[in-house]
N, C-alpha and C. Protein backbone atom coordinates (compact mmCIF):
# COMPACT_ATOMS: atom_id res chain seq x y z
N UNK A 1 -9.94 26.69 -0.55
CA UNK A 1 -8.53 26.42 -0.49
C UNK A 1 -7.80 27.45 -1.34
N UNK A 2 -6.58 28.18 -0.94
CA UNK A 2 -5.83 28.80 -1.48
C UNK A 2 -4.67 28.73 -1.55
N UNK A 3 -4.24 28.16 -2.82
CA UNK A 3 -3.10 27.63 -3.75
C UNK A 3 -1.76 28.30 -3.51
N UNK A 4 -0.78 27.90 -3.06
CA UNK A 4 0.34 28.45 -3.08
C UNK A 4 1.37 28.06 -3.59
N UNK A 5 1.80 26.73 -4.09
CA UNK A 5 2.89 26.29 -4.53
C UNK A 5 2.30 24.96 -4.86
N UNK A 6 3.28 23.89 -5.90
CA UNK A 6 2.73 22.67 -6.15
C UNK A 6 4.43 22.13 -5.82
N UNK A 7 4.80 21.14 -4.82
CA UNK A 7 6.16 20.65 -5.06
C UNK A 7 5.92 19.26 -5.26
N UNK A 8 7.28 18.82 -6.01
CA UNK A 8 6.95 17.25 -6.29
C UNK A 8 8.14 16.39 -5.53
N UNK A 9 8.11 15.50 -4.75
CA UNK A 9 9.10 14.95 -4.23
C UNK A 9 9.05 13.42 -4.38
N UNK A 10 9.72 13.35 -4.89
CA UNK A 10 9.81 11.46 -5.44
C UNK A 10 8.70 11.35 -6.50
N UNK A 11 7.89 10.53 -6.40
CA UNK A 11 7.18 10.10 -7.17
C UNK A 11 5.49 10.84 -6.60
N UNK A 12 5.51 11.41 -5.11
CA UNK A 12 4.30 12.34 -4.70
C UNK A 12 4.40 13.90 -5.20
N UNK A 13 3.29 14.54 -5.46
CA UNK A 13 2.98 15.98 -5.75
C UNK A 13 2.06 16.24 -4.46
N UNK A 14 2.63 17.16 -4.19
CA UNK A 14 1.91 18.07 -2.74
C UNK A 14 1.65 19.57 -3.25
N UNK A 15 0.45 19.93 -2.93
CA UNK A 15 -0.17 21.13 -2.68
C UNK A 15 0.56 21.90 -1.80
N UNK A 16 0.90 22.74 -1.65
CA UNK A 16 1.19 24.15 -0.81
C UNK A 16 0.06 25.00 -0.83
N UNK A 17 -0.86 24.64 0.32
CA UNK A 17 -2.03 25.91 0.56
C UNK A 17 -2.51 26.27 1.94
N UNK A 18 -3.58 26.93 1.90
CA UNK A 18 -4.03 27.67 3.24
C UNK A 18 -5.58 27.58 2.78
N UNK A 19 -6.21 26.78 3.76
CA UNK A 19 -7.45 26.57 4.02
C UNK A 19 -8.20 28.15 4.05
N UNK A 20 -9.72 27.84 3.73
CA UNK A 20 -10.89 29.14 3.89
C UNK A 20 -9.75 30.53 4.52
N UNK A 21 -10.54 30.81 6.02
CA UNK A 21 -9.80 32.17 6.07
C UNK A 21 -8.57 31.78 7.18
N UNK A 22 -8.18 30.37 7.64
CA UNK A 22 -6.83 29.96 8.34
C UNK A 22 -5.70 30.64 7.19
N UNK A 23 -4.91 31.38 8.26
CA UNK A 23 -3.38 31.66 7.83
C UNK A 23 -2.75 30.35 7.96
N UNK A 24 -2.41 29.06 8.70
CA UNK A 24 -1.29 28.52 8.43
C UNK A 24 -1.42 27.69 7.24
N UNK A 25 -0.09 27.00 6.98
CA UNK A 25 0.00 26.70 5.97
C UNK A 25 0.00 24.80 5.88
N UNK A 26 -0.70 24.46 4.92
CA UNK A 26 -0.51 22.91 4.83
C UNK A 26 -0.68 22.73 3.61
N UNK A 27 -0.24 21.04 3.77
CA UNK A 27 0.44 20.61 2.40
C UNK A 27 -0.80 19.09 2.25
N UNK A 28 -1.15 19.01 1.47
CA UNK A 28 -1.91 18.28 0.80
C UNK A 28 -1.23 16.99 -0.36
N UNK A 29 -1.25 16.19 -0.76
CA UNK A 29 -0.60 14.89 -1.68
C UNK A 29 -1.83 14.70 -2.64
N UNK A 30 -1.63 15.13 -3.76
CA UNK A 30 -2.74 15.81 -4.75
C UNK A 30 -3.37 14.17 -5.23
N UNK A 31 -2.59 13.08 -5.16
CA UNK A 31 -3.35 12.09 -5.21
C UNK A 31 -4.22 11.39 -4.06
N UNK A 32 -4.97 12.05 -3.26
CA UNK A 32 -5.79 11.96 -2.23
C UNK A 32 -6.65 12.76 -2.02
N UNK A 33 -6.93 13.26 -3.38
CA UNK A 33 -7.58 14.31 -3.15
C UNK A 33 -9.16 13.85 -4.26
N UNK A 34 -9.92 13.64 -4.15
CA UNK A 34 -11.25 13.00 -4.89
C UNK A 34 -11.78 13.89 -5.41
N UNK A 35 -12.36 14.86 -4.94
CA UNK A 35 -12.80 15.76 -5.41
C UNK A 35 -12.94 17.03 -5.44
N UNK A 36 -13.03 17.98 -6.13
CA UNK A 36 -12.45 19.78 -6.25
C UNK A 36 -13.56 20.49 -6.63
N UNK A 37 -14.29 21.46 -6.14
CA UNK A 37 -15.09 22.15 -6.77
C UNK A 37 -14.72 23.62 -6.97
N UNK A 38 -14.94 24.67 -8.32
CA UNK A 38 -14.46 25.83 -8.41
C UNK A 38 -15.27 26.90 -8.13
N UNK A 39 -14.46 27.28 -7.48
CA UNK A 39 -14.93 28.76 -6.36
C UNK A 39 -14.58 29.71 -7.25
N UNK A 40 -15.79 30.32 -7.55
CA UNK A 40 -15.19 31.87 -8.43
C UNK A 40 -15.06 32.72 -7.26
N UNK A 41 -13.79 32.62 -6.50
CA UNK A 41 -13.72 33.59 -5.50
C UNK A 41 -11.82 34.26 -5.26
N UNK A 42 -11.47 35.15 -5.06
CA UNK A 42 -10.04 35.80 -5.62
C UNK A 42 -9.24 34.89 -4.74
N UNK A 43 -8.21 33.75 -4.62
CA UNK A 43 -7.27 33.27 -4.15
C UNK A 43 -6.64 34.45 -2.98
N UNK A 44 -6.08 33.90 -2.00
CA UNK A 44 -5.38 34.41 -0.84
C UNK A 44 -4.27 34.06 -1.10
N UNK A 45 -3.74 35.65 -1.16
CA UNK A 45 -1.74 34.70 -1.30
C UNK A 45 -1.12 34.93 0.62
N UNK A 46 0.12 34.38 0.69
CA UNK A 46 0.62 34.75 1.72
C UNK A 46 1.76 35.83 1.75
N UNK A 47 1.50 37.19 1.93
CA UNK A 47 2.65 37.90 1.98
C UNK A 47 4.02 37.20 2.80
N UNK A 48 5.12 37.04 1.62
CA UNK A 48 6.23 36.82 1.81
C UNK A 48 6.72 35.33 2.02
N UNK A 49 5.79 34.80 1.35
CA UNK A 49 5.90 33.15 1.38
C UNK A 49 6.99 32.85 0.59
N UNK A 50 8.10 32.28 1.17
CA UNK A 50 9.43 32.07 -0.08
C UNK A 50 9.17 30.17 0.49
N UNK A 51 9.09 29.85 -1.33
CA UNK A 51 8.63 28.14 -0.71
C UNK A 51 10.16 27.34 -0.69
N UNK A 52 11.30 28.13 -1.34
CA UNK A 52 12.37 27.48 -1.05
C UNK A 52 12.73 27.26 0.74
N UNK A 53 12.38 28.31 1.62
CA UNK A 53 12.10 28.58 3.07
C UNK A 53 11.66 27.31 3.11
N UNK A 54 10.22 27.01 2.91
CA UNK A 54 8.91 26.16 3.33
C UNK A 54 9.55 25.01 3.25
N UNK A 55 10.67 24.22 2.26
CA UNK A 55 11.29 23.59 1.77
C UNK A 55 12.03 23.52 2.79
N UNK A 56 12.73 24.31 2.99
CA UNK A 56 14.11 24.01 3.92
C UNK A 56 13.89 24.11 5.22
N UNK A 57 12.95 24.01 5.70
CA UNK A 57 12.10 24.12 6.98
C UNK A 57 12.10 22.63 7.24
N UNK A 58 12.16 21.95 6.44
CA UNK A 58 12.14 20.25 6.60
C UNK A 58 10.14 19.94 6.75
N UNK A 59 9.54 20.54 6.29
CA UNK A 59 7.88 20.02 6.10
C UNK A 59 7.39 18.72 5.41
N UNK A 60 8.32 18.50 4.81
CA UNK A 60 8.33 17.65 4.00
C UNK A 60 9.30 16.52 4.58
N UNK A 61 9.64 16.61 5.04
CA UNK A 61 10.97 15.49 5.96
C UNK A 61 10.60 15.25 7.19
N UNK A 62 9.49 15.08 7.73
CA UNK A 62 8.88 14.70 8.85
C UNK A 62 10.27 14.65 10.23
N UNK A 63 10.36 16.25 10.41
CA UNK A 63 11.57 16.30 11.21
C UNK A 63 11.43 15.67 12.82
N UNK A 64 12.35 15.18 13.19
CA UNK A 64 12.08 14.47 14.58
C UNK A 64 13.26 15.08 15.32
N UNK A 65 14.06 16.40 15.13
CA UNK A 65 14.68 16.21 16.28
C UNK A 65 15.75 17.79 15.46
N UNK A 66 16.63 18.08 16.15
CA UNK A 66 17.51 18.84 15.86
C UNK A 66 18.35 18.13 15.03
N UNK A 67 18.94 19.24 14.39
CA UNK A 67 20.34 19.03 12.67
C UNK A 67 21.37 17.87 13.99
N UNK A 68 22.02 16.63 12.87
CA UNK A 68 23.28 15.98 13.62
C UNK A 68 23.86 15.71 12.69
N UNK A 69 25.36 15.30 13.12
CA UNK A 69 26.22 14.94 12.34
C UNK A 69 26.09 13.84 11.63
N UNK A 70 26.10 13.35 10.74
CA UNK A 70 26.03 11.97 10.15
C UNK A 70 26.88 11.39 9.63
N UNK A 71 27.44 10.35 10.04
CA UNK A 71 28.47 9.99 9.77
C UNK A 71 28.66 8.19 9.69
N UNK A 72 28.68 7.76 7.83
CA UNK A 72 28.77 6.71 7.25
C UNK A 72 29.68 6.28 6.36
N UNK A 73 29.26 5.41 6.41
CA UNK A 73 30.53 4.36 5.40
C UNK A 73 29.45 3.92 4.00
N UNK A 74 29.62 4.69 2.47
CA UNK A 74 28.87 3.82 1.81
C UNK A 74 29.85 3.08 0.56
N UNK A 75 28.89 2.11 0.46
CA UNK A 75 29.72 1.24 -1.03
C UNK A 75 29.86 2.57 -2.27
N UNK A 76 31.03 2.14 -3.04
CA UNK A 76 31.19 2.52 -3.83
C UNK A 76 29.93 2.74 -4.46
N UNK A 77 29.33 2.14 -5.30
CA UNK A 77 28.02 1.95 -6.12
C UNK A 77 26.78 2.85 -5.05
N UNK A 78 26.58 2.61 -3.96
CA UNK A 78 25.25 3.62 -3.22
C UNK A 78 25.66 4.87 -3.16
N UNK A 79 27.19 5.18 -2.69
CA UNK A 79 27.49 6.56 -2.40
C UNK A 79 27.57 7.18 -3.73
N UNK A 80 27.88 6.61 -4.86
CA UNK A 80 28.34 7.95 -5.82
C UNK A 80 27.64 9.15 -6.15
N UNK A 81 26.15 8.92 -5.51
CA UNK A 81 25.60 9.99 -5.89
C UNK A 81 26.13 11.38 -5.60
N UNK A 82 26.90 10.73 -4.07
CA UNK A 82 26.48 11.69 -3.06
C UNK A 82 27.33 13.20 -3.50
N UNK A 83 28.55 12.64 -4.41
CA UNK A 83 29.46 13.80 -5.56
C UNK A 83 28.41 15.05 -6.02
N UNK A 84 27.39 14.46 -6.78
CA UNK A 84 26.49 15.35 -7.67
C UNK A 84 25.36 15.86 -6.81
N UNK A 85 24.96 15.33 -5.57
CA UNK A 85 23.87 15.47 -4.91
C UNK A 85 24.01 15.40 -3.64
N UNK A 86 24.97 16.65 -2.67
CA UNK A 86 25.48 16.80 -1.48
C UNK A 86 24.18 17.16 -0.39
N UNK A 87 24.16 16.05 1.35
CA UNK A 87 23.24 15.87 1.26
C UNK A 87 23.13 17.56 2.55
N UNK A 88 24.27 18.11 2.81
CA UNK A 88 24.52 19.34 3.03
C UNK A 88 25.66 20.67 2.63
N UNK A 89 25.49 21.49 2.85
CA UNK A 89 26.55 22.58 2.65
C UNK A 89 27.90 22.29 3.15
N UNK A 90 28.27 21.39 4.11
CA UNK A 90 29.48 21.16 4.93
C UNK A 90 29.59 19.61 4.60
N UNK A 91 29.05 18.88 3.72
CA UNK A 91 29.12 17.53 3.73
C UNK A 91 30.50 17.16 2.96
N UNK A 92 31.34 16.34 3.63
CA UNK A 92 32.27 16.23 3.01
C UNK A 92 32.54 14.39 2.91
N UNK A 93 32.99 14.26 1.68
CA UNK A 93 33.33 12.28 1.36
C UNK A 93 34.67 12.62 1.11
N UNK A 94 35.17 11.36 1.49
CA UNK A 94 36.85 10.88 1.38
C UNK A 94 36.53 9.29 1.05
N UNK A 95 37.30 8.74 0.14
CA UNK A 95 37.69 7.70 -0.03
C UNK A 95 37.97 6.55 0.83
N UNK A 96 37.68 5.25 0.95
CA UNK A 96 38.40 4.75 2.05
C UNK A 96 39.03 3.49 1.40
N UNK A 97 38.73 2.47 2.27
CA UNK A 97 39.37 1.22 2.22
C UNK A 97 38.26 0.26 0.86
N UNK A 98 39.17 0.05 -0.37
CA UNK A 98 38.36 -0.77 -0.91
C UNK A 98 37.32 -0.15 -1.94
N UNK A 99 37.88 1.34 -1.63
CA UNK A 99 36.86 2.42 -2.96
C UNK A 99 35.42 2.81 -1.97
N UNK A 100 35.35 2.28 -0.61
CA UNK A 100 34.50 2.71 -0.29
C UNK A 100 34.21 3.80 0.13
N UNK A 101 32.73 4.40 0.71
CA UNK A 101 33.05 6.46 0.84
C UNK A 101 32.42 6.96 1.70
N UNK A 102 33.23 7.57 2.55
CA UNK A 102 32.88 8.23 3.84
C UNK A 102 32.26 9.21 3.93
N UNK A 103 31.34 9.28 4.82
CA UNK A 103 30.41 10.59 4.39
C UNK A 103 30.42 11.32 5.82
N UNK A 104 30.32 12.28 6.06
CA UNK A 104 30.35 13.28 6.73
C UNK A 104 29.72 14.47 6.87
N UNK A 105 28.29 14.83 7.53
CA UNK A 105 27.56 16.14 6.82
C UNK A 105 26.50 16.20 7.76
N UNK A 106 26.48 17.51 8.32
CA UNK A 106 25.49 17.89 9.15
C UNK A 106 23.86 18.15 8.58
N UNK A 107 23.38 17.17 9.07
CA UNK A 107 21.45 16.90 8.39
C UNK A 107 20.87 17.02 9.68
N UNK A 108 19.31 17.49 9.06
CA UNK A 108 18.31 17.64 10.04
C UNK A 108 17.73 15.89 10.22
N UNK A 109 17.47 16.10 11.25
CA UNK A 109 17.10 14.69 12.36
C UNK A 109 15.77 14.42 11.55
N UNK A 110 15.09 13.47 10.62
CA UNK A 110 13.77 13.06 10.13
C UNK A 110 13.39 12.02 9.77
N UNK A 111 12.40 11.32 9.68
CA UNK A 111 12.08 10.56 9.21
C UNK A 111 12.55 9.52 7.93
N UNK A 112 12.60 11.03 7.08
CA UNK A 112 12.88 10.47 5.64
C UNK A 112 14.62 10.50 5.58
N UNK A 113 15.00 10.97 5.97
CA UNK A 113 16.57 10.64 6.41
C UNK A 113 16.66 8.72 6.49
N UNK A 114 16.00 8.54 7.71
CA UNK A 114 16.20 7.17 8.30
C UNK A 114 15.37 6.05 7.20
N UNK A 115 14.35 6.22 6.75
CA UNK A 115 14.04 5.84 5.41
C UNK A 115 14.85 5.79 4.16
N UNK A 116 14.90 6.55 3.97
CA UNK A 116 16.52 6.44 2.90
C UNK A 116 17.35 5.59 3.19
N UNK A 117 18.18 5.88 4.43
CA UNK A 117 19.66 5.35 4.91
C UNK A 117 19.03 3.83 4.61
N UNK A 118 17.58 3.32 5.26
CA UNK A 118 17.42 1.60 4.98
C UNK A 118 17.63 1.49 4.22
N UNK A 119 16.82 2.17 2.77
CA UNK A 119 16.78 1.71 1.72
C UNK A 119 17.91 1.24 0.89
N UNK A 120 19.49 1.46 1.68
CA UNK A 120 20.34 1.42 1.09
C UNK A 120 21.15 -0.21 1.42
N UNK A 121 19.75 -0.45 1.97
CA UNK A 121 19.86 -1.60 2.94
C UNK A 121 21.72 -2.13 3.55
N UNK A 122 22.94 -3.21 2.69
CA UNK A 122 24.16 -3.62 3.56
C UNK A 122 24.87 -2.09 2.36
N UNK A 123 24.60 -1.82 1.49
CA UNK A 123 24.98 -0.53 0.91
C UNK A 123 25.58 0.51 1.78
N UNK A 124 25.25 0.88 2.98
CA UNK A 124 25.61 1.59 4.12
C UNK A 124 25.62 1.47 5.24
N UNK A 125 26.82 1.89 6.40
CA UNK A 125 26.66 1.72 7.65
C UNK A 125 27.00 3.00 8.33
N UNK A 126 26.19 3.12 8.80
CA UNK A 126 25.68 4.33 10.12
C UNK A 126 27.17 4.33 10.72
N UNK A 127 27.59 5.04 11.23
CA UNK A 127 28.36 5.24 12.42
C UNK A 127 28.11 6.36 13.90
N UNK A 128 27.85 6.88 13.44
CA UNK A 128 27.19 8.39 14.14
C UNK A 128 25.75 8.94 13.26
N UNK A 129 25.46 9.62 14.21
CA UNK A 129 24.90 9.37 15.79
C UNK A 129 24.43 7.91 16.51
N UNK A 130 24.78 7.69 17.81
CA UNK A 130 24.64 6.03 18.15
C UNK A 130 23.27 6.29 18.14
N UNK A 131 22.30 6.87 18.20
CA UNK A 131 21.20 6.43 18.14
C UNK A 131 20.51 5.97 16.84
N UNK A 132 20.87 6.58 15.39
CA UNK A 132 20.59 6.48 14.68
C UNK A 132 20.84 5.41 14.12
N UNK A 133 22.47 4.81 14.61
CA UNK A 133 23.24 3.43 14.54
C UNK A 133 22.25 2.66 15.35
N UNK A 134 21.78 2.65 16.39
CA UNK A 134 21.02 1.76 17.13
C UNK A 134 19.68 1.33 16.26
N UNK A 135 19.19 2.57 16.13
CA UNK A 135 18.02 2.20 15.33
C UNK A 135 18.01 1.59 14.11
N UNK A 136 18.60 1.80 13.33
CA UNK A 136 18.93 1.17 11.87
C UNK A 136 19.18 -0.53 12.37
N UNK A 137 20.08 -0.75 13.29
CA UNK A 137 20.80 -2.02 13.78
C UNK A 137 19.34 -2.91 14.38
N UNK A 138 18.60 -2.46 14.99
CA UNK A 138 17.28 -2.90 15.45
C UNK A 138 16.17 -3.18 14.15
N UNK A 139 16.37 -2.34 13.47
CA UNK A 139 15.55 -2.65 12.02
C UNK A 139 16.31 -4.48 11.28
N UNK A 140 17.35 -3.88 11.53
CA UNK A 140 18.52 -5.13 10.76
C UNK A 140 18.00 -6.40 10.91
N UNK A 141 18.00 -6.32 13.25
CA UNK A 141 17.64 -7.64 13.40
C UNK A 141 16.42 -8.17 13.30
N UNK A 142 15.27 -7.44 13.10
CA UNK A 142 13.64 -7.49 12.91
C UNK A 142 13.59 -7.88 11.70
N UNK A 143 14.75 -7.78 11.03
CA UNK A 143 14.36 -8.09 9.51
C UNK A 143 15.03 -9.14 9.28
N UNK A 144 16.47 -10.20 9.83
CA UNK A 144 16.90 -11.08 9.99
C UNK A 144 15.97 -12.08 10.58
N UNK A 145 15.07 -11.79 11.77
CA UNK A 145 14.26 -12.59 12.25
C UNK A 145 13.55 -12.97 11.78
N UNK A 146 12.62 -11.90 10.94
CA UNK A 146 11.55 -12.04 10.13
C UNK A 146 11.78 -12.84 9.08
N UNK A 147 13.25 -13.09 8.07
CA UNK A 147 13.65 -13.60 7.03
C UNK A 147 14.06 -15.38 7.57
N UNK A 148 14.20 -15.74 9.01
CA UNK A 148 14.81 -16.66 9.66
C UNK A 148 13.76 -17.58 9.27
């Protein structure tokens, strides 16, 4: 295995490497990993590997689809982050009714997008894209049922 980067995202650490003599590149979750043995042998780098790229490639965001608009309503208290921690370059919040905050910002289509947005569970409501509204709304009632 040859080492290229270590990133940490949430509470997981992932490997950035490239297997024996395979060029592509994969990512490994260093707590799944049992056991390591050391190769006295010279590491392979990748000419021109920029891991901020590798990063913004969405590898890590289990992408499902092309960049969309996103467009929500969050509580005061869930959204404030979103000031210090914009979740794009064009993302823009306005104020609304009640201190609550509109969000607006073109994101890549993923997994961990739609993971998040739950976690914010009545904290936020979807508006755009209807599919994304659909899906979240289908989680809602699976989880109303389940609680019934």
């Amino acid at each position: 295995m040859h080492p290229l980067a270590i990133v940490q995202r949430g509470a997981l650490i992932y490997l950035v490497c490239m297997f024996a003599d395979y060029d592509d590149i994969r990512t490994l979750v260093l707590h799944r990993v049992q056991q390591a043995d050391l190769v006295h042998a010279a590491a392979r780098v990748e000419p021109g590997f920029d891991l901020d790229a590798y990063i913004a490639s969405e590898q890590f965001g289990f992408r499902t689809g092309d960049p969309i608009t996103l467009r929500a309503t969050f509580s005061r208290v869930a959204g404030e982050h979103l000031y210090e921690t914009a979740l794009s370059e064009d993302q823009t919040l306005t104020v609304g009714e009640g201190g609550c905050i509109e969000l607006r910002a073109t994101v890549v289509s993923t997994r961990s997008l739609v993971w998040w947005l739950r976690g914010f569970g009545d904290g936020v409501v979807v508006h755009e894209p209807a599919e994304l509204r659909a899906e979240i709304r289908e989680t809602a009632v699976r989880m109303v049922n389940a609680y019934a």
